[in-house]
Every structure is written in structure tokens, then in C-alpha cells.
PDB file of N, CA and C in Angstrom:
ATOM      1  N   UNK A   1    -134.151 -30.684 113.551  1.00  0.00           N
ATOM      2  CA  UNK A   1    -134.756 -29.576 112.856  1.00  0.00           C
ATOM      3  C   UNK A   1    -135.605 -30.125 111.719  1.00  0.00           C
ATOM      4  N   UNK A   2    -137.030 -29.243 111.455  1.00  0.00           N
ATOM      5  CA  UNK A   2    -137.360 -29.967 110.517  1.00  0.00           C
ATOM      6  C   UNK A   2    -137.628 -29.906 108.960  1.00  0.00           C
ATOM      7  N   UNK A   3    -137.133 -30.879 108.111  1.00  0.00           N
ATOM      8  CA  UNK A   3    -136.772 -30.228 106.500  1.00  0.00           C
ATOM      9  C   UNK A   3    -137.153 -28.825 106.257  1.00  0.00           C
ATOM     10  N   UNK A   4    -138.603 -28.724 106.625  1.00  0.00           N
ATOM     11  CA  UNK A   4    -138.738 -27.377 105.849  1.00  0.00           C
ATOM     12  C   UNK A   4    -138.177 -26.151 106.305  1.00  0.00           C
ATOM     13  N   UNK A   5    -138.007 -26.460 107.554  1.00  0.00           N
ATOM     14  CA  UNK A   5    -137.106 -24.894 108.512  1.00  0.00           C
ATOM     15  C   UNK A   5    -135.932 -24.683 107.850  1.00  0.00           C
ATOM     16  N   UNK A   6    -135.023 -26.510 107.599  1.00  0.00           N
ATOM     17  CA  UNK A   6    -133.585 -26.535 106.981  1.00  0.00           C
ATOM     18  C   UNK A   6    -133.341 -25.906 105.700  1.00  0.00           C
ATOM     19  N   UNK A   7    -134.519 -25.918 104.500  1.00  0.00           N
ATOM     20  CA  UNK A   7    -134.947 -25.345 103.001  1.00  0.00           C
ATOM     21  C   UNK A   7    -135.010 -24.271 103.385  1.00  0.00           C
ATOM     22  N   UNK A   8    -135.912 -23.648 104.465  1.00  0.00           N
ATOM     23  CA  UNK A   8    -136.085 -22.536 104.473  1.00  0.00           C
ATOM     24  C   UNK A   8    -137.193 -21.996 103.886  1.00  0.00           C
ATOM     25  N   UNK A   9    -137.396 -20.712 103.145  1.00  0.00           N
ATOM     26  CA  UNK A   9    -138.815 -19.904 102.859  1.00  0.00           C
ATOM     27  C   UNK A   9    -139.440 -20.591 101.535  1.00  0.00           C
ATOM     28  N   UNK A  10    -138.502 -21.338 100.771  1.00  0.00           N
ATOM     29  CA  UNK A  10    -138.545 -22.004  99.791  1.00  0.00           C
ATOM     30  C   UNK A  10    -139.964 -23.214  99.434  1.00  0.00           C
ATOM     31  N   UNK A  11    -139.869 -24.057 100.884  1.00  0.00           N
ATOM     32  CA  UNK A  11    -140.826 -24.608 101.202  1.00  0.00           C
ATOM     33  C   UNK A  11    -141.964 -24.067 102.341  1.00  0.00           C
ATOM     34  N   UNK A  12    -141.922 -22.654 102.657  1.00  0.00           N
ATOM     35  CA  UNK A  12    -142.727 -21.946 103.708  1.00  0.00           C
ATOM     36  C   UNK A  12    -142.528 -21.853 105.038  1.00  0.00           C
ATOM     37  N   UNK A  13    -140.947 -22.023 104.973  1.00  0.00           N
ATOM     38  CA  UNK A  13    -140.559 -22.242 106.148  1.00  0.00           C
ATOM     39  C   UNK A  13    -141.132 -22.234 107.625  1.00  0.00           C
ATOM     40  N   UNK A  14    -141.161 -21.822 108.632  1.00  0.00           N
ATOM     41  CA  UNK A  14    -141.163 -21.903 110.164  1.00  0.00           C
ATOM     42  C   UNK A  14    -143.129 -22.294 110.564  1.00  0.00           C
ATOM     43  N   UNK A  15    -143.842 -23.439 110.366  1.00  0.00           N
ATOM     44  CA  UNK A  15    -145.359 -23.254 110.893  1.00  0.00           C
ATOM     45  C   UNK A  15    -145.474 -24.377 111.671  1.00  0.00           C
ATOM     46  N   UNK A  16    -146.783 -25.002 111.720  1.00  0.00           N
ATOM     47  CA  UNK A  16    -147.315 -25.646 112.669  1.00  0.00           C
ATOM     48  C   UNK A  16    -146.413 -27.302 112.711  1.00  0.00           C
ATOM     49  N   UNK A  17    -146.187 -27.686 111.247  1.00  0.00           N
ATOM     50  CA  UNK A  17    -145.675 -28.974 110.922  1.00  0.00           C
ATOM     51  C   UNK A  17    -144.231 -29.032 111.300  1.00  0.00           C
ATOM     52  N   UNK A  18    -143.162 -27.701 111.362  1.00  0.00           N
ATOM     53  CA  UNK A  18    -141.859 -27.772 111.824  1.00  0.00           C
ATOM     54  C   UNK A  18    -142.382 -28.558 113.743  1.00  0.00           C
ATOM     55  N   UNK A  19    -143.055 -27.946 114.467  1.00  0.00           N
ATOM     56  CA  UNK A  19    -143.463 -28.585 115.511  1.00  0.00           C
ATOM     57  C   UNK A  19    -143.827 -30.122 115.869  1.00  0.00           C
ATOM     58  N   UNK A  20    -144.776 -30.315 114.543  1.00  0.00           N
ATOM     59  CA  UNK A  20    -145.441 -31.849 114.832  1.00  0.00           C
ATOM     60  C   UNK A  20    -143.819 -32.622 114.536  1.00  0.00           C
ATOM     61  N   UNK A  21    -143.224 -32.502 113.753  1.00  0.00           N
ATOM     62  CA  UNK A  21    -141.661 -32.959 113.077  1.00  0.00           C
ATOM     63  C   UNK A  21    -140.882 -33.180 114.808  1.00  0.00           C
ATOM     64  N   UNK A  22    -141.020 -31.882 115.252  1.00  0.00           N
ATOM     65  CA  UNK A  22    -139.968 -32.372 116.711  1.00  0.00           C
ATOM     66  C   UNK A  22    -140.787 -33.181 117.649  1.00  0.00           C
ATOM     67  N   UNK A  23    -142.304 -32.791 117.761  1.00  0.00           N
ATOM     68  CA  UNK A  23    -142.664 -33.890 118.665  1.00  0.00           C
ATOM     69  C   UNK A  23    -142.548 -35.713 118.130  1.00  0.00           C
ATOM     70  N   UNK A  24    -142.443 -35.770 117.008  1.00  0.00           N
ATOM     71  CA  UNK A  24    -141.921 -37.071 116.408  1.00  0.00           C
ATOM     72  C   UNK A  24    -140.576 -37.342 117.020  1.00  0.00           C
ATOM     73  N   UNK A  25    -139.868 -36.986 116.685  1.00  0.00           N
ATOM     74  CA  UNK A  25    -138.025 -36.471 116.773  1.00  0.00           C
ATOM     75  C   UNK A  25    -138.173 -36.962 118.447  1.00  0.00           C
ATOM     76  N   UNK A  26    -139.009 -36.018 119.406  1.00  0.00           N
ATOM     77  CA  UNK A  26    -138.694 -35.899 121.240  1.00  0.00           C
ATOM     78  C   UNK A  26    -139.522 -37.488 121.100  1.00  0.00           C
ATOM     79  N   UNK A  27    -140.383 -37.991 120.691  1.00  0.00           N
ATOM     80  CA  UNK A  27    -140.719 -39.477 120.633  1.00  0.00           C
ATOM     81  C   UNK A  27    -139.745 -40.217 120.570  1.00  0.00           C
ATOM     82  N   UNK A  28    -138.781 -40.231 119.478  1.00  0.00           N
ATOM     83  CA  UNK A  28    -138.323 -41.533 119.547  1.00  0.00           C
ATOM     84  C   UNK A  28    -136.938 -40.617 120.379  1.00  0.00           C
ATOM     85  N   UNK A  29    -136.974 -40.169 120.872  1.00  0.00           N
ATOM     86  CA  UNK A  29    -135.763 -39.894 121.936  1.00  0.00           C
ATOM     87  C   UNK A  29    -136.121 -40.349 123.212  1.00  0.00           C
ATOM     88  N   UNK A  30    -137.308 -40.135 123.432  1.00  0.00           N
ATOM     89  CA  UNK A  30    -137.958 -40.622 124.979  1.00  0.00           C
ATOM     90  C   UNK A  30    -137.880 -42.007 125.031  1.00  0.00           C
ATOM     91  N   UNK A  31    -138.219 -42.554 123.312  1.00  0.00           N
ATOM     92  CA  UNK A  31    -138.359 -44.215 123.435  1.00  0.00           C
ATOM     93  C   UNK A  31    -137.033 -44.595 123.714  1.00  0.00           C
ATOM     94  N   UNK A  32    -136.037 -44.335 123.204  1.00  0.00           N
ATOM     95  CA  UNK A  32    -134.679 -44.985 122.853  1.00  0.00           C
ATOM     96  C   UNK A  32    -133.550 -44.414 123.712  1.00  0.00           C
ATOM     97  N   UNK A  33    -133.902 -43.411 124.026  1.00  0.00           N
ATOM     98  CA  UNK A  33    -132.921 -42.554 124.950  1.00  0.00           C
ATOM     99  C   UNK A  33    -131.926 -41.605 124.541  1.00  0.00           C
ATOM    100  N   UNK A  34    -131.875 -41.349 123.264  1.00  0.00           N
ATOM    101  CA  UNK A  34    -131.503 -40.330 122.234  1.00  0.00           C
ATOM    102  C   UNK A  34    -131.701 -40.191 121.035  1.00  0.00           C
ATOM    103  N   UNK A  35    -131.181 -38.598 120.770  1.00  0.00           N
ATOM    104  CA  UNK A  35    -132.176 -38.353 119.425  1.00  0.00           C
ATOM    105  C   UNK A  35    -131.490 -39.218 117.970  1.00  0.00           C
ATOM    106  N   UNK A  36    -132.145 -39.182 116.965  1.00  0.00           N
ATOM    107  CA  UNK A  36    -131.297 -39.281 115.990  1.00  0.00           C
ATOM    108  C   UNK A  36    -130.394 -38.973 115.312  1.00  0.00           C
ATOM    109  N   UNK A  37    -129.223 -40.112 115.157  1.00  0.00           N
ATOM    110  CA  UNK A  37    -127.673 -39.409 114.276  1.00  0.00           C
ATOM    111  C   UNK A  37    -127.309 -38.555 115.447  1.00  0.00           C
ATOM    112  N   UNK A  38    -127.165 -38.799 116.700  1.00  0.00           N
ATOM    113  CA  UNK A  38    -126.669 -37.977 117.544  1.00  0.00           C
ATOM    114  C   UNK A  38    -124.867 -38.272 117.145  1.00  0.00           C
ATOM    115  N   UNK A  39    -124.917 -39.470 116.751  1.00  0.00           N
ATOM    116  CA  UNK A  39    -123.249 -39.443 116.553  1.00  0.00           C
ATOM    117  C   UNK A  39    -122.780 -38.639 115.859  1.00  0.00           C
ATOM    118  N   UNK A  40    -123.763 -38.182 114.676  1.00  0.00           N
ATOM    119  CA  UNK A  40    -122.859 -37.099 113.941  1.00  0.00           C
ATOM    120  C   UNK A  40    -122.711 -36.122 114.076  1.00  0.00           C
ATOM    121  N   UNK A  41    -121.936 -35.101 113.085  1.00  0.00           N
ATOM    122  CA  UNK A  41    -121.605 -33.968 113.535  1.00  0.00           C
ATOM    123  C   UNK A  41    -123.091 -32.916 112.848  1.00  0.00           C
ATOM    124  N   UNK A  42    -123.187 -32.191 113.605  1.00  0.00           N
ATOM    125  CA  UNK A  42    -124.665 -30.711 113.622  1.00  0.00           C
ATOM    126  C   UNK A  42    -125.155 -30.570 111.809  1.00  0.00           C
ATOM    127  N   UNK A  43    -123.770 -30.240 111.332  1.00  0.00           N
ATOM    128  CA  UNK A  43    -124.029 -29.851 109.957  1.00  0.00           C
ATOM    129  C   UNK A  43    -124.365 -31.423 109.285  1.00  0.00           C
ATOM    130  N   UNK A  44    -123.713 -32.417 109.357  1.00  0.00           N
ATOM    131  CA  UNK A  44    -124.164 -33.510 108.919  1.00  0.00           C
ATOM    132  C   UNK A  44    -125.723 -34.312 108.916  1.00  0.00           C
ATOM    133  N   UNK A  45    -126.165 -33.508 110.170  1.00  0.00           N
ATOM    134  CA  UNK A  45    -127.487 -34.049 110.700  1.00  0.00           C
ATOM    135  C   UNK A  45    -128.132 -33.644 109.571  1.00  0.00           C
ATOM    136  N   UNK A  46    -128.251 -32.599 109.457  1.00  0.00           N
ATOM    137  CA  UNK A  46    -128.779 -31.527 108.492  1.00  0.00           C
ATOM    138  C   UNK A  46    -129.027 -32.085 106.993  1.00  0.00           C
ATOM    139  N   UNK A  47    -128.145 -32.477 106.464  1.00  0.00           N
ATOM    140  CA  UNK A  47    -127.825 -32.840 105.393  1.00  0.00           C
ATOM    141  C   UNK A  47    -128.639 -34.208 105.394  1.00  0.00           C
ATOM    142  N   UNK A  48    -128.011 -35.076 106.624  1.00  0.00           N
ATOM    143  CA  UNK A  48    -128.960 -36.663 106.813  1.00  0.00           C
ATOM    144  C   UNK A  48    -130.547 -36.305 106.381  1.00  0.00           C
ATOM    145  N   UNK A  49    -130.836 -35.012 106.867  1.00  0.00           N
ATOM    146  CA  UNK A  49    -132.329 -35.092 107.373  1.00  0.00           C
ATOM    147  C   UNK A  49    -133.296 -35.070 105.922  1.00  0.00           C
ATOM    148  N   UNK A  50    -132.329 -33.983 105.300  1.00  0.00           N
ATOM    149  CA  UNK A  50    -133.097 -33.525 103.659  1.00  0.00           C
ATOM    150  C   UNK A  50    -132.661 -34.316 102.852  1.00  0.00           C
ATOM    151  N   UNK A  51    -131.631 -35.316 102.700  1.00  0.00           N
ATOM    152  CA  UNK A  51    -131.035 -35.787 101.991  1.00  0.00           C
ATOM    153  C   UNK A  51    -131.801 -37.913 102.239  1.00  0.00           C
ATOM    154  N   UNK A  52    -132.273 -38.380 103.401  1.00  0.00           N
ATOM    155  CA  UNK A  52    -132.384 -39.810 104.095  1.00  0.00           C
ATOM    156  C   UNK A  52    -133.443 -39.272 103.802  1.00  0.00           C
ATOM    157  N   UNK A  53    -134.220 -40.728 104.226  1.00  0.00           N
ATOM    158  CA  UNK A  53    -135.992 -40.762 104.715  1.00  0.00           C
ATOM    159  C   UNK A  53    -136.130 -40.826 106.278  1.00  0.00           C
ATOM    160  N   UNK A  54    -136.890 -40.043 106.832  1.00  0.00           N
ATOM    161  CA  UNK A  54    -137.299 -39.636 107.881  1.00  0.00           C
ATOM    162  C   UNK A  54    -136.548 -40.685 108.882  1.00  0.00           C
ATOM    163  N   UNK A  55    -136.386 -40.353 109.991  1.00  0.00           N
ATOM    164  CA  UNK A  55    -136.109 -41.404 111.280  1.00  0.00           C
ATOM    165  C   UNK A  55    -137.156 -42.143 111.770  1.00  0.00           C
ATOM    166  N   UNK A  56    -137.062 -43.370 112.510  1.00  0.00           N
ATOM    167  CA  UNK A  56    -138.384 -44.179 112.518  1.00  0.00           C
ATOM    168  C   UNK A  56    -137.798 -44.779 113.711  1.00  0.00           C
ATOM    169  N   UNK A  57    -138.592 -45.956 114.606  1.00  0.00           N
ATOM    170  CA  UNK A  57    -138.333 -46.921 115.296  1.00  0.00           C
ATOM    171  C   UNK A  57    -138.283 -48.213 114.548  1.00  0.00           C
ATOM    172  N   UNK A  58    -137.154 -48.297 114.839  1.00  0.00           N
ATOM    173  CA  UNK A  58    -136.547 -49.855 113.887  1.00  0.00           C
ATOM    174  C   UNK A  58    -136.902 -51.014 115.121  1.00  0.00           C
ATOM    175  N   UNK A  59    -136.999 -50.899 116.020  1.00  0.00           N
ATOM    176  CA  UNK A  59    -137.061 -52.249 116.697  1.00  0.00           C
ATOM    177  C   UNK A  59    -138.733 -52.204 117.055  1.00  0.00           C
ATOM    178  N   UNK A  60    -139.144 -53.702 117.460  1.00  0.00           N
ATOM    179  CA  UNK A  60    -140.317 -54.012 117.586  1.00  0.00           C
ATOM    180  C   UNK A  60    -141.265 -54.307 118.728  1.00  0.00           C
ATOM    181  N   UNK A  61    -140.490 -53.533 119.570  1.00  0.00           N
ATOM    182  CA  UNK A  61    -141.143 -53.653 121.165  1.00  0.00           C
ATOM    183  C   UNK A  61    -141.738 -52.338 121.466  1.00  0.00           C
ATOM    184  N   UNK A  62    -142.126 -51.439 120.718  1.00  0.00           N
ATOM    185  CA  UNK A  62    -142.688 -50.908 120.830  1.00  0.00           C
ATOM    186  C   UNK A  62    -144.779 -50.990 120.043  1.00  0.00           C
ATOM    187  N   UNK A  63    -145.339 -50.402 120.443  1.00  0.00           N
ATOM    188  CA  UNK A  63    -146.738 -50.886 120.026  1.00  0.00           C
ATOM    189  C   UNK A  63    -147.147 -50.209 118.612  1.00  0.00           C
ATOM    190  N   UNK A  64    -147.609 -50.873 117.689  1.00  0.00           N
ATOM    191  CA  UNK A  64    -147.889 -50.573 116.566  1.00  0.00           C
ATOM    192  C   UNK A  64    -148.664 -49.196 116.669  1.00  0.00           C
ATOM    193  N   UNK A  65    -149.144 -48.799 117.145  1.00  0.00           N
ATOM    194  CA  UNK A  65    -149.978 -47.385 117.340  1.00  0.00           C
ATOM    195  C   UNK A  65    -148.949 -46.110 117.550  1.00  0.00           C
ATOM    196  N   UNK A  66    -147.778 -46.478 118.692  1.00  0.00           N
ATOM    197  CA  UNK A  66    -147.129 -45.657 118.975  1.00  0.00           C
ATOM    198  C   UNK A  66    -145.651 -45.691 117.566  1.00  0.00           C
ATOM    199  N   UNK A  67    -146.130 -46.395 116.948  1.00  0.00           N
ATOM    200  CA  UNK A  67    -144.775 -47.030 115.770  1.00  0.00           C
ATOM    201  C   UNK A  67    -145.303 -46.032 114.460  1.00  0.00           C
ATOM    202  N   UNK A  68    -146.927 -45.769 114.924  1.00  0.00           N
ATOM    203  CA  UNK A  68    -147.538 -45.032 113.400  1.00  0.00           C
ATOM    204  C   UNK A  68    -147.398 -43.449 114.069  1.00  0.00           C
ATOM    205  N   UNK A  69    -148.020 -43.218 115.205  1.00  0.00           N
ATOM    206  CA  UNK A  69    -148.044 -41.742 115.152  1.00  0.00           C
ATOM    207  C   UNK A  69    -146.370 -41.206 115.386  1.00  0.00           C
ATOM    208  N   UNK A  70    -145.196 -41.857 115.820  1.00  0.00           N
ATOM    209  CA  UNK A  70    -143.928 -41.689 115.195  1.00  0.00           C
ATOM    210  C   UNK A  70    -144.289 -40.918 113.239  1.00  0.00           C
ATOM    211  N   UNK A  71    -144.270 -42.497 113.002  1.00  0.00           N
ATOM    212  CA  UNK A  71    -144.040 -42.413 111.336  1.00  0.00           C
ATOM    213  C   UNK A  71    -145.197 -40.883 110.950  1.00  0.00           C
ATOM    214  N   UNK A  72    -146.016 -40.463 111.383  1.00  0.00           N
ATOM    215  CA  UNK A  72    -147.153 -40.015 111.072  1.00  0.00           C
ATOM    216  C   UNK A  72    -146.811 -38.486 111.246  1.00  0.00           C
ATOM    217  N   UNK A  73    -145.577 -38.016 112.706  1.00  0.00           N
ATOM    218  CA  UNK A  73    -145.274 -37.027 113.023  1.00  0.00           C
ATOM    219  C   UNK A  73    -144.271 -36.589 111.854  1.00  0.00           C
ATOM    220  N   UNK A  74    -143.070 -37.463 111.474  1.00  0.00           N
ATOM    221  CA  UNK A  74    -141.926 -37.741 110.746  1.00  0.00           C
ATOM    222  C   UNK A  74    -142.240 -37.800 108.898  1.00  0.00           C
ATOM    223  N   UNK A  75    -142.944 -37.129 108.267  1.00  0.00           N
ATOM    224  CA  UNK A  75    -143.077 -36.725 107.371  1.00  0.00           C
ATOM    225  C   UNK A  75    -142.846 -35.733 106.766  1.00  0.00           C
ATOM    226  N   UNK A  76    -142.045 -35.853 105.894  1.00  0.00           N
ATOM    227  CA  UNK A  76    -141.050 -34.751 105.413  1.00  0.00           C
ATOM    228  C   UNK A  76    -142.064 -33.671 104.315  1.00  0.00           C
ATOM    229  N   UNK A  77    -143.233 -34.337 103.935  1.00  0.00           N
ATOM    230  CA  UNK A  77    -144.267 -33.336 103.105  1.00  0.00           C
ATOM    231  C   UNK A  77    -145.812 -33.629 104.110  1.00  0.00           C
ATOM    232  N   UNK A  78    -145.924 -32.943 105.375  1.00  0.00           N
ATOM    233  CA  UNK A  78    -147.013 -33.552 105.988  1.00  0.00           C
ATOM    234  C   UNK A  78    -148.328 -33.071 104.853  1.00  0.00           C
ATOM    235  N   UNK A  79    -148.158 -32.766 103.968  1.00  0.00           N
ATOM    236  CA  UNK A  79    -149.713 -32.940 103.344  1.00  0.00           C
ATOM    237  C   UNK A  79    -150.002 -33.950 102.818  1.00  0.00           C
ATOM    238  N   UNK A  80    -149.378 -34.596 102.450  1.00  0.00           N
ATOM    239  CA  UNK A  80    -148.794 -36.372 102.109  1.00  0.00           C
ATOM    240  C   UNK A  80    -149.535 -37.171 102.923  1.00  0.00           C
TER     241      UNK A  80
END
């Protein structure tokens, strides 16, 4: 889910950037084969998400292009 949906109306909740956030998110699930913090529990994710810095691809076999539009989707203030 993405920060601002989790804040809520606070930060303008539900628009175009809650979207770009999951197609980041379904990226590195396709790369790796699951999503992030799947180990934890639902409400914890939550907390990881507003509370950590974004999820990323930590390993290096993937191609620097596909390593930025990750990082690029995964921005927690996309006007940033």
C-alpha cells in the first residue's frame, strides 16, 4: 500500500502516485519472486512502510536502468 493511502486524506490520499508506488512494489516482486516484508505480519507492513525508506533491489544482477525506475516508482513524496 502506498504511504499516502496509509496517512490517508492528510497527505491527499487515493491518486495517480498511490498506483506508480504499486507498480514499483509488482517490480520488485516479479524480479525477486515476492513482495516486500512478506514475512511480516499486514499491520506491521504498514508501519515498515511509513516508518523505513522505501523498498529497493539490494542485489546487483539486475540492470542499472531497471534498478532506477524501481527507486523512481518507490518514492514516498513523488514530487521529490
Amino acid at each position: 500500500m502506498a504511504p499516502e493511502v496509509i496517512e490517508g486524506e492528510k497527505k491527499g490520499g487515493y491518486d495517480f502516485s498511490a498506483d506508480i508506488w504499486s507498480l514499483g512494489i509488482t517490480a520488485i516482486e516479479l524480479a525477486v519472486g515476492e513482495p516486500p516484508n512478506l514475512h511480516l505480519p499486514a499491520m506491521k507492513v504498514l508501519l515498515n512502510i511509513l516508518q523505513n525508506e522505501p523498498p529497493s533491489l539490494k542485489d546487483t544482477n539486475y540492470s542499472k536502468n531497471f534498478v532506477s525506475f524501481v527507486n523512481c516508482c518507490l518514492k514516498k513524496d513523488p514530487k521529490l
